[in-house]
N, C-alpha and C. Protein backbone atom coordinates (compact mmCIF):
# COMPACT_ATOMS: atom_id res chain seq x y z
N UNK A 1 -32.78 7.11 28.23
CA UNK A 1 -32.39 6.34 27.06
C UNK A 1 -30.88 6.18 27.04
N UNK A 2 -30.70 5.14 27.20
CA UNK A 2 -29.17 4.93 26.68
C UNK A 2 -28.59 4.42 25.39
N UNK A 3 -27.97 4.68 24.51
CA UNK A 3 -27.21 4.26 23.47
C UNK A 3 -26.51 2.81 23.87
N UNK A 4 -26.95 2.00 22.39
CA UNK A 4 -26.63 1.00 22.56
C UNK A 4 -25.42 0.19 21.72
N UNK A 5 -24.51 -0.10 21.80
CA UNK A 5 -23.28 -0.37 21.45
C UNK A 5 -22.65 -2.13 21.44
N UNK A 6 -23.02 -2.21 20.48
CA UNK A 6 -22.98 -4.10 20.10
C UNK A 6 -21.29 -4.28 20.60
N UNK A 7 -20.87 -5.20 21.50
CA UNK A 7 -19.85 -5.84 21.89
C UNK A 7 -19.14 -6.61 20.82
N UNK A 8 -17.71 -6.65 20.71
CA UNK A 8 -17.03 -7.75 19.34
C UNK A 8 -17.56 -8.98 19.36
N UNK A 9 -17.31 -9.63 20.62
CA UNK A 9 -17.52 -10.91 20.97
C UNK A 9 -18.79 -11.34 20.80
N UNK A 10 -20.11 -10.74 20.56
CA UNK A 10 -21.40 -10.84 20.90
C UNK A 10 -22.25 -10.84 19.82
N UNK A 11 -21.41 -10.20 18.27
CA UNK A 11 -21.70 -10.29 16.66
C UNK A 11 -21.43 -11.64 16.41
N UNK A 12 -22.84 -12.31 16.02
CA UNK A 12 -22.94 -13.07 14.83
C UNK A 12 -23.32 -13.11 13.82
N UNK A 13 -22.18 -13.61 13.42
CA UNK A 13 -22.15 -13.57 11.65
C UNK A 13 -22.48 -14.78 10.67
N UNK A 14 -23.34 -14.66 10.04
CA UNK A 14 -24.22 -14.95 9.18
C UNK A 14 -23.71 -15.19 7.81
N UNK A 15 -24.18 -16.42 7.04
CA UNK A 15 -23.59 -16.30 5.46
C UNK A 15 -24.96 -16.24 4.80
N UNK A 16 -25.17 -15.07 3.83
CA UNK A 16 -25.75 -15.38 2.83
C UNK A 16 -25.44 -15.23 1.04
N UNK A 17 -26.39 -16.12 0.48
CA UNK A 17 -26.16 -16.00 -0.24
C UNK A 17 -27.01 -15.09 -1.70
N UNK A 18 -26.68 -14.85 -2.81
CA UNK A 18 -27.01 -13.85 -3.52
C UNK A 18 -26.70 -14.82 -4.81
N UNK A 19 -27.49 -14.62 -5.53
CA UNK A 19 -27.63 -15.13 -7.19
C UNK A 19 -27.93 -13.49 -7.98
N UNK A 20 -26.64 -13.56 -8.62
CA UNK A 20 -26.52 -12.42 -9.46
C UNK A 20 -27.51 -12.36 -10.94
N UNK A 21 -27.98 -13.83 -11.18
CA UNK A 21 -28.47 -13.98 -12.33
C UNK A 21 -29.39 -12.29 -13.14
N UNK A 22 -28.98 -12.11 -14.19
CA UNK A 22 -30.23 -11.29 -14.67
C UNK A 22 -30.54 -10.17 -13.37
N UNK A 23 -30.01 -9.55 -12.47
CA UNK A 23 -30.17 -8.32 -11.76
C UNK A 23 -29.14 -7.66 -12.52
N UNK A 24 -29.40 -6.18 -12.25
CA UNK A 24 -28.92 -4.79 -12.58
C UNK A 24 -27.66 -4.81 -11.33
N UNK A 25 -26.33 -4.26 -11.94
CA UNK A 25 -25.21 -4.81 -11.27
C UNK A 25 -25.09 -3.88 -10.24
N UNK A 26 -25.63 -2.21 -10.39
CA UNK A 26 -25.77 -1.53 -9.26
C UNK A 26 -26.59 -1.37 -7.98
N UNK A 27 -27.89 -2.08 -8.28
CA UNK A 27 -28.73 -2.22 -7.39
C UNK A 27 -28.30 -3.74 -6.56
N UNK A 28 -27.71 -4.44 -7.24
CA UNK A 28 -27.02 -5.68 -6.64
C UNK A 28 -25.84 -4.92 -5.50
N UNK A 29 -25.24 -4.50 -5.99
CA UNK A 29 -23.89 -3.65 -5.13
C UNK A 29 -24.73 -3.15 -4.10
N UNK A 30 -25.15 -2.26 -4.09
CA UNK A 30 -25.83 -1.68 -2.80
C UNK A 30 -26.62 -2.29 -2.01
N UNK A 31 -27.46 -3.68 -2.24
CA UNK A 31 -27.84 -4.92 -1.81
C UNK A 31 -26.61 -5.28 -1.04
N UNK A 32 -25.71 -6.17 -1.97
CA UNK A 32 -24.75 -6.32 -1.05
C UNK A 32 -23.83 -5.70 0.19
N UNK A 33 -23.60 -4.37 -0.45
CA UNK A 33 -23.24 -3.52 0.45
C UNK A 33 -23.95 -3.63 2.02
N UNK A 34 -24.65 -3.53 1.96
CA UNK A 34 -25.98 -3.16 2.77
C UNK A 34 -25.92 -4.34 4.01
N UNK A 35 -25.51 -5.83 3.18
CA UNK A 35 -25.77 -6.78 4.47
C UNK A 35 -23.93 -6.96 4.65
N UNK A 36 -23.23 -6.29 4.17
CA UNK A 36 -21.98 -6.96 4.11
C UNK A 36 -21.76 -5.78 5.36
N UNK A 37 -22.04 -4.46 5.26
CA UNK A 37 -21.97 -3.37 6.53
C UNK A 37 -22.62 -4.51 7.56
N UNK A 38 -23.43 -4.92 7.59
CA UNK A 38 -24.80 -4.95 8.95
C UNK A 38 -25.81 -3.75 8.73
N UNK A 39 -25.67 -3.54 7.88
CA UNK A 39 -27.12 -2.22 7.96
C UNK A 39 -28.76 -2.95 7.58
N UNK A 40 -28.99 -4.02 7.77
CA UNK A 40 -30.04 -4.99 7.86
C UNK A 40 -30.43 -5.34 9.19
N UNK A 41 -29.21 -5.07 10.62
CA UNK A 41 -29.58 -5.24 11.63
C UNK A 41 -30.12 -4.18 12.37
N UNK A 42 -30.92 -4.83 13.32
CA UNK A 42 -31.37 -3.55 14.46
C UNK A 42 -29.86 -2.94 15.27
N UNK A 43 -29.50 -4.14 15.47
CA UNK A 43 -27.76 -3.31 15.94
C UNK A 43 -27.16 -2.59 15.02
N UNK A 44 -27.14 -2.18 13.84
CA UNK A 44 -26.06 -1.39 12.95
C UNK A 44 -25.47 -0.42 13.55
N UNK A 45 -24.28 -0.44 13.60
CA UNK A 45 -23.42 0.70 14.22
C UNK A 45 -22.67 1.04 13.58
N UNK A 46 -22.78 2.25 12.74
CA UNK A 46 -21.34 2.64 11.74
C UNK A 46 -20.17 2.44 11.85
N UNK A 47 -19.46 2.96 13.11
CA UNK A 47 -18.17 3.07 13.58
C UNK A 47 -17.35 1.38 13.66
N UNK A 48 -18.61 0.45 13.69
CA UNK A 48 -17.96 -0.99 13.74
C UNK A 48 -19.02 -1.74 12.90
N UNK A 49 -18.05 -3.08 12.71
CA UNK A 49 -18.17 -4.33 11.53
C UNK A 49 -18.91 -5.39 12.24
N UNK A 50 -20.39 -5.14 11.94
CA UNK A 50 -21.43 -5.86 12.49
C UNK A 50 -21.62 -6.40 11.45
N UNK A 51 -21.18 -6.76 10.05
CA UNK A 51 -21.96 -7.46 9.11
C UNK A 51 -22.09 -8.86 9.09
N UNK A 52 -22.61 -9.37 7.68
CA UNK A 52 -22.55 -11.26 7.15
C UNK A 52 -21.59 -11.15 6.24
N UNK A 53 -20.85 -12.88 5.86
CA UNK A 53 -20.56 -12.85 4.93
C UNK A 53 -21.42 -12.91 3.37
N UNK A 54 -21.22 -12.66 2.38
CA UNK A 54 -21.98 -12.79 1.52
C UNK A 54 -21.08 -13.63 0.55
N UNK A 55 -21.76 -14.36 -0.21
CA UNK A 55 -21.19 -15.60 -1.66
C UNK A 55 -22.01 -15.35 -2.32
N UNK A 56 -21.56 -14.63 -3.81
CA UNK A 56 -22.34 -14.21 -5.06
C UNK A 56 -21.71 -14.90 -5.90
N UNK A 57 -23.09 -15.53 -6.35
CA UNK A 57 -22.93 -16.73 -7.88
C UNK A 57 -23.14 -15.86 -8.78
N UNK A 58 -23.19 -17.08 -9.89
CA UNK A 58 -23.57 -16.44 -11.34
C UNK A 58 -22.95 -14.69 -11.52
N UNK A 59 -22.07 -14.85 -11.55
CA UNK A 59 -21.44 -13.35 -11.32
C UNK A 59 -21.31 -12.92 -13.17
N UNK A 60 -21.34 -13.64 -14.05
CA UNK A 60 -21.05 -13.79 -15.35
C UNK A 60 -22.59 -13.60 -15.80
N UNK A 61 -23.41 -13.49 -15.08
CA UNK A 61 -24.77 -12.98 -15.76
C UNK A 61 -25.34 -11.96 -15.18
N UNK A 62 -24.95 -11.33 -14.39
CA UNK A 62 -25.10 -9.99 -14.18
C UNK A 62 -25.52 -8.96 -14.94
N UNK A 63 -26.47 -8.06 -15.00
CA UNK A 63 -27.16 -7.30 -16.12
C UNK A 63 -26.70 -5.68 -16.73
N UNK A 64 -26.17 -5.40 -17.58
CA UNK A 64 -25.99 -3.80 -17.45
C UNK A 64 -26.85 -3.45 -18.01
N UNK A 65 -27.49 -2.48 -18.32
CA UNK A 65 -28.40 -1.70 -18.82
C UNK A 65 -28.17 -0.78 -19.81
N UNK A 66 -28.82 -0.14 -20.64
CA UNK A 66 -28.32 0.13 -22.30
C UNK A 66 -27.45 -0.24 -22.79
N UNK A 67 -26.42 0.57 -23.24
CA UNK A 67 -25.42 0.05 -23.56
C UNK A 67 -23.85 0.34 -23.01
N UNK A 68 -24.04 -0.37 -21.09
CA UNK A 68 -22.76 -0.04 -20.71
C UNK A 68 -21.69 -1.41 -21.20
N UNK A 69 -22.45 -2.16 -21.98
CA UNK A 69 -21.89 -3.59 -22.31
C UNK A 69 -20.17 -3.01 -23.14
N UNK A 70 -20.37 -1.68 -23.97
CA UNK A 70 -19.28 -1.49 -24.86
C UNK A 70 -18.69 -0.23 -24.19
N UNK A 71 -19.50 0.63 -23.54
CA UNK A 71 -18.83 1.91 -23.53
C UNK A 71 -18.70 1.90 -21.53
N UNK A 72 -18.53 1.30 -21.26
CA UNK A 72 -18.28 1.34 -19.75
C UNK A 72 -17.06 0.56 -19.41
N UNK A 73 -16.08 1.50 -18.70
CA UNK A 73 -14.48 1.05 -19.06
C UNK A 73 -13.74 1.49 -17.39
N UNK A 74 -13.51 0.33 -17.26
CA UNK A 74 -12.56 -0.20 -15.82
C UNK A 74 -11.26 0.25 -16.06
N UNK A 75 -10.76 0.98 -15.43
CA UNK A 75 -9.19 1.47 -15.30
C UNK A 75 -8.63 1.05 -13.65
N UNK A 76 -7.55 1.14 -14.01
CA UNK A 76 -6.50 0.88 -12.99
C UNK A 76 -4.90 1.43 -13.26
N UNK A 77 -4.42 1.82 -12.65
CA UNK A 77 -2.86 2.21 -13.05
C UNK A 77 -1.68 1.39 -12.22
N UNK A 78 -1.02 0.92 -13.28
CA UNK A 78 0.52 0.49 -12.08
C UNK A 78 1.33 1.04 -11.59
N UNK A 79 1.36 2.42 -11.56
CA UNK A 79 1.95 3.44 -10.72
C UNK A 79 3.21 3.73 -11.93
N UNK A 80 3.50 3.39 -12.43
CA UNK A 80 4.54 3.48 -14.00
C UNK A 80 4.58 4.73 -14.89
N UNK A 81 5.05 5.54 -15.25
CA UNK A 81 4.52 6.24 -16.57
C UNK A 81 4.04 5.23 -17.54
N UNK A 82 2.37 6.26 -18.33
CA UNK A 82 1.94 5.17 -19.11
C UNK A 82 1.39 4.05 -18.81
N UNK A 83 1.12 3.90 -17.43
CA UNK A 83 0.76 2.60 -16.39
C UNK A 83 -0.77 2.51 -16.30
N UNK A 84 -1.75 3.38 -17.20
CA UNK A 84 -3.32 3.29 -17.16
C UNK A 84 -3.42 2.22 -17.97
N UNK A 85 -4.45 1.19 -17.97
CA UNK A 85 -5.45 0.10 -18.20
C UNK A 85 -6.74 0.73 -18.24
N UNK A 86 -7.10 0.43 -19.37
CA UNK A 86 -8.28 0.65 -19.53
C UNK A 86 -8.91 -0.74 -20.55
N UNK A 87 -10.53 -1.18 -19.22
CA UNK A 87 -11.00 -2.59 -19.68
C UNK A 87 -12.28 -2.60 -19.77
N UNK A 88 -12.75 -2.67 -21.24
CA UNK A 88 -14.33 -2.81 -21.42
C UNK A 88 -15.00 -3.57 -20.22
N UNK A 89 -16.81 -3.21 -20.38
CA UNK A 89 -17.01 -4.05 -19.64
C UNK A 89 -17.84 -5.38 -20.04
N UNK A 90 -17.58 -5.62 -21.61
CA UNK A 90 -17.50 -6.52 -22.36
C UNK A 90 -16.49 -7.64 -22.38
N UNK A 91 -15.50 -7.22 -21.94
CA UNK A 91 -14.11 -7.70 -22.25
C UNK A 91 -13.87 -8.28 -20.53
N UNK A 92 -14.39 -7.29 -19.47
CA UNK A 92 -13.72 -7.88 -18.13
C UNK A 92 -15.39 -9.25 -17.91
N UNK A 93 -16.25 -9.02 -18.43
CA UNK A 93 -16.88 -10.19 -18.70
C UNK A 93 -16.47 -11.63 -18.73
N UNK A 94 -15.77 -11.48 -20.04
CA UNK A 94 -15.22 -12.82 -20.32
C UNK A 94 -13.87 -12.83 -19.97
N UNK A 95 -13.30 -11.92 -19.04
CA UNK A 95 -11.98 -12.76 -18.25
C UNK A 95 -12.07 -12.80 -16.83
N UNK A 96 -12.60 -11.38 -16.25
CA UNK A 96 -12.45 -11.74 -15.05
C UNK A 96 -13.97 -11.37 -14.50
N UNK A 97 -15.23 -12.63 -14.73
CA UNK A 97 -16.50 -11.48 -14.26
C UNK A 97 -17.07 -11.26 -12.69
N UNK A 98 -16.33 -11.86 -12.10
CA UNK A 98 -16.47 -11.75 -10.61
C UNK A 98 -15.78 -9.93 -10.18
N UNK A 99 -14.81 -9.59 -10.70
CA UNK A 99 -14.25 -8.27 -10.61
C UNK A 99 -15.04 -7.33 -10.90
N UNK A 100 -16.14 -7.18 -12.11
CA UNK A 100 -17.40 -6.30 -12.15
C UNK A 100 -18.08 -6.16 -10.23
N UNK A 101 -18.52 -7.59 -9.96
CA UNK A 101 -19.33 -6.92 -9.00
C UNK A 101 -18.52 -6.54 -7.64
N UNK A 102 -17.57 -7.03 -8.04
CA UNK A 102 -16.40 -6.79 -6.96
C UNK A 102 -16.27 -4.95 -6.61
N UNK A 103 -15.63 -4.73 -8.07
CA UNK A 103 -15.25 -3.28 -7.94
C UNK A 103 -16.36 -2.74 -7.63
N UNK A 104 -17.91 -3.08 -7.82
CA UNK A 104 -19.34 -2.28 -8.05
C UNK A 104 -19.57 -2.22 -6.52
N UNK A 105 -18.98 -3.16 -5.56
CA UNK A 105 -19.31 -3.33 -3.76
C UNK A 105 -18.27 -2.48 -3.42
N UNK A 106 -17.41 -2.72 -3.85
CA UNK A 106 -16.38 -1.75 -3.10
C UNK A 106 -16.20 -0.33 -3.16
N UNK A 107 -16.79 -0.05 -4.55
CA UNK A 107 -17.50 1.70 -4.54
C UNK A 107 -18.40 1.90 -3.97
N UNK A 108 -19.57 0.89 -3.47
CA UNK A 108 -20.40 1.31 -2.39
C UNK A 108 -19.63 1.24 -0.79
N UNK A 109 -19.08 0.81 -0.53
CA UNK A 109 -18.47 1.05 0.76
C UNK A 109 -17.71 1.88 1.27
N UNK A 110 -17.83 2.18 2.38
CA UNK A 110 -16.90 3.47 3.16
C UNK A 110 -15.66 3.54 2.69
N UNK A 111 -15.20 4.44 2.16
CA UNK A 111 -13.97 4.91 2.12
C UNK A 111 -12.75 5.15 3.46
N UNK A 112 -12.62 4.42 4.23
CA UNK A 112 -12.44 4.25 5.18
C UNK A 112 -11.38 3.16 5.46
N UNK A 113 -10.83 2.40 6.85
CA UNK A 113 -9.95 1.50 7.48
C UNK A 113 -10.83 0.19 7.49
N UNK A 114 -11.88 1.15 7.89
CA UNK A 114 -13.50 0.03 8.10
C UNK A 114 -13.59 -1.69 6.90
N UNK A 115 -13.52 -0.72 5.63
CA UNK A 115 -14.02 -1.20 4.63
C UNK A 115 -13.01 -2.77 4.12
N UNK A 116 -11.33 -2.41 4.22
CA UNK A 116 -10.66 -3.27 3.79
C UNK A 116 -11.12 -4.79 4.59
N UNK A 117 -11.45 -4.34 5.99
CA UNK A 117 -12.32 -5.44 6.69
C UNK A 117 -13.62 -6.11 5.99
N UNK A 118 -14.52 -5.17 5.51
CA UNK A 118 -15.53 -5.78 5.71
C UNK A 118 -15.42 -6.83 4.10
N UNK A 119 -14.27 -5.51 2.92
CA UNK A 119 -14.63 -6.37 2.11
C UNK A 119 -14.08 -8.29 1.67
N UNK A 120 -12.80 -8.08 2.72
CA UNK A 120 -13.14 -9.60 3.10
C UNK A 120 -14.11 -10.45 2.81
N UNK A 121 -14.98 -9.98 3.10
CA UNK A 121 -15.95 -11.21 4.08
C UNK A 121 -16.75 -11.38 2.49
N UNK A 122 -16.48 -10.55 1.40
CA UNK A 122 -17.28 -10.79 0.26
C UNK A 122 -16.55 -11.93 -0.81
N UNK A 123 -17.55 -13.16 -1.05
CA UNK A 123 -17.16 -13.79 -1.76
C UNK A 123 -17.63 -13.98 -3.21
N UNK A 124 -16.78 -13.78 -4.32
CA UNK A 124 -17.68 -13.85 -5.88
C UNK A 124 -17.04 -15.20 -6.56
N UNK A 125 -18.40 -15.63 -7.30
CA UNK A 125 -17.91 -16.59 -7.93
C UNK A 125 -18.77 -16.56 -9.36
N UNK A 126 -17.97 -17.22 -10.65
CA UNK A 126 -19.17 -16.81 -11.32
C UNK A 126 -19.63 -17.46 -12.07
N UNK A 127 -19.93 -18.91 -11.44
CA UNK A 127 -20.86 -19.64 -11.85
C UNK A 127 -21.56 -19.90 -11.00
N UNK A 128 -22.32 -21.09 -10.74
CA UNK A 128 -23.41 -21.46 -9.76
C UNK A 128 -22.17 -21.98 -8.45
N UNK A 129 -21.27 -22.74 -8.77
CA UNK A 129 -20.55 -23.54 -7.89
C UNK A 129 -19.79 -22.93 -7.09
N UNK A 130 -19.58 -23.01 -5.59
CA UNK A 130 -19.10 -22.24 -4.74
C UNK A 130 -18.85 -23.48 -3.21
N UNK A 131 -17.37 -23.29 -2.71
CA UNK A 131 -17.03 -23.64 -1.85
C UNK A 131 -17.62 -23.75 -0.19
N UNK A 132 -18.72 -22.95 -0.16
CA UNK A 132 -19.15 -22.78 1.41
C UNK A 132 -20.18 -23.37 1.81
N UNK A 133 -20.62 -24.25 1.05
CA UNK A 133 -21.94 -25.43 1.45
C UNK A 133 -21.54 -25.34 2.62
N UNK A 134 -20.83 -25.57 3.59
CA UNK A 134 -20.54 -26.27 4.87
C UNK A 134 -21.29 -25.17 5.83
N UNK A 135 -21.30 -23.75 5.29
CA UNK A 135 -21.75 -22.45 5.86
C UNK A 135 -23.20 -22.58 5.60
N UNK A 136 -23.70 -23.39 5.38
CA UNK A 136 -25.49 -23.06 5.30
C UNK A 136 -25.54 -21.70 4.87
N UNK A 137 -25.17 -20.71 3.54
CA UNK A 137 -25.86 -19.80 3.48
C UNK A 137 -26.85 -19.46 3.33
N UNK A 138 -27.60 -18.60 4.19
CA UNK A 138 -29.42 -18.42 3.22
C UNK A 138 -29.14 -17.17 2.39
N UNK A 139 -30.18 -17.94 1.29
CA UNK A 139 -29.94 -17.38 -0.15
C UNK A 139 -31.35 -16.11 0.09
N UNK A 140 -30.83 -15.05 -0.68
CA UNK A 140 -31.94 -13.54 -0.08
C UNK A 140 -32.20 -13.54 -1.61
């Protein structure tokens, strides 16, 4: 048996696409996660970036469950004294709602060199309308 080791040149990459409508925003993340690694292929190889790109609509209807609508709160710091943000997830809704599933993929992914790569390749948008018609994505 020999171990088998997918070549750079020899990955193709794939667009699909994802409708956020009405799904649960964590089981969406790890969905995404999942094809944005390549861990959907028979080639998956941890150590390298075998994935697709992915384009997620409707990012503004995305579902939380009980009630993380008021008490579930996005921070960030500007490195400043006093530099914490703290942002409902009511509130990052109606300004920025592509950043929910954003931050929700990027906590599923490797903590790693790996990851700043792969998360590239993730695109959110959060209505129906999206730039990559030209990419034939298939929608999963």
């Amino acid at each position: 048996m020999k171990t088998f080791l997918p070549i750079e040149k020899d990955i193709k990459r794939g667009w699909v696409l994802v409708d956020a409508a009405n799904k649960p925003l964590g089981r969406l993340a790890v969905q995404i996660a999942n094809v944005l690694r390549g861990r959907h292929r028979p080639t998956f190889t941890p150590h390298m970036d075998t994935g697709d790109f992915v384009v997620v609509i409707n990012a503004e209807k995305v579902a939380l469950s009980g009630r993380k609508e008021e008490t579930k709160v996005y921070q960030r710091y500007t490195g400043f004294r006093n530099g914490l943000h703290k942002t409902t997830a009511a509130r990052m809704r109606a300004r920025h709602p592509e950043r929910m599933v954003e931050s929700a993929v990027k906590g599923m992914l490797p903590k790693n060199k790996l990851a700043a790569d792969i998360f590239k390749r993730l695109k959110v948008y959060a209505g129906v309308a999206h730039p990559h018609e030209a990419q034939a994505p298939k929608a999963i």
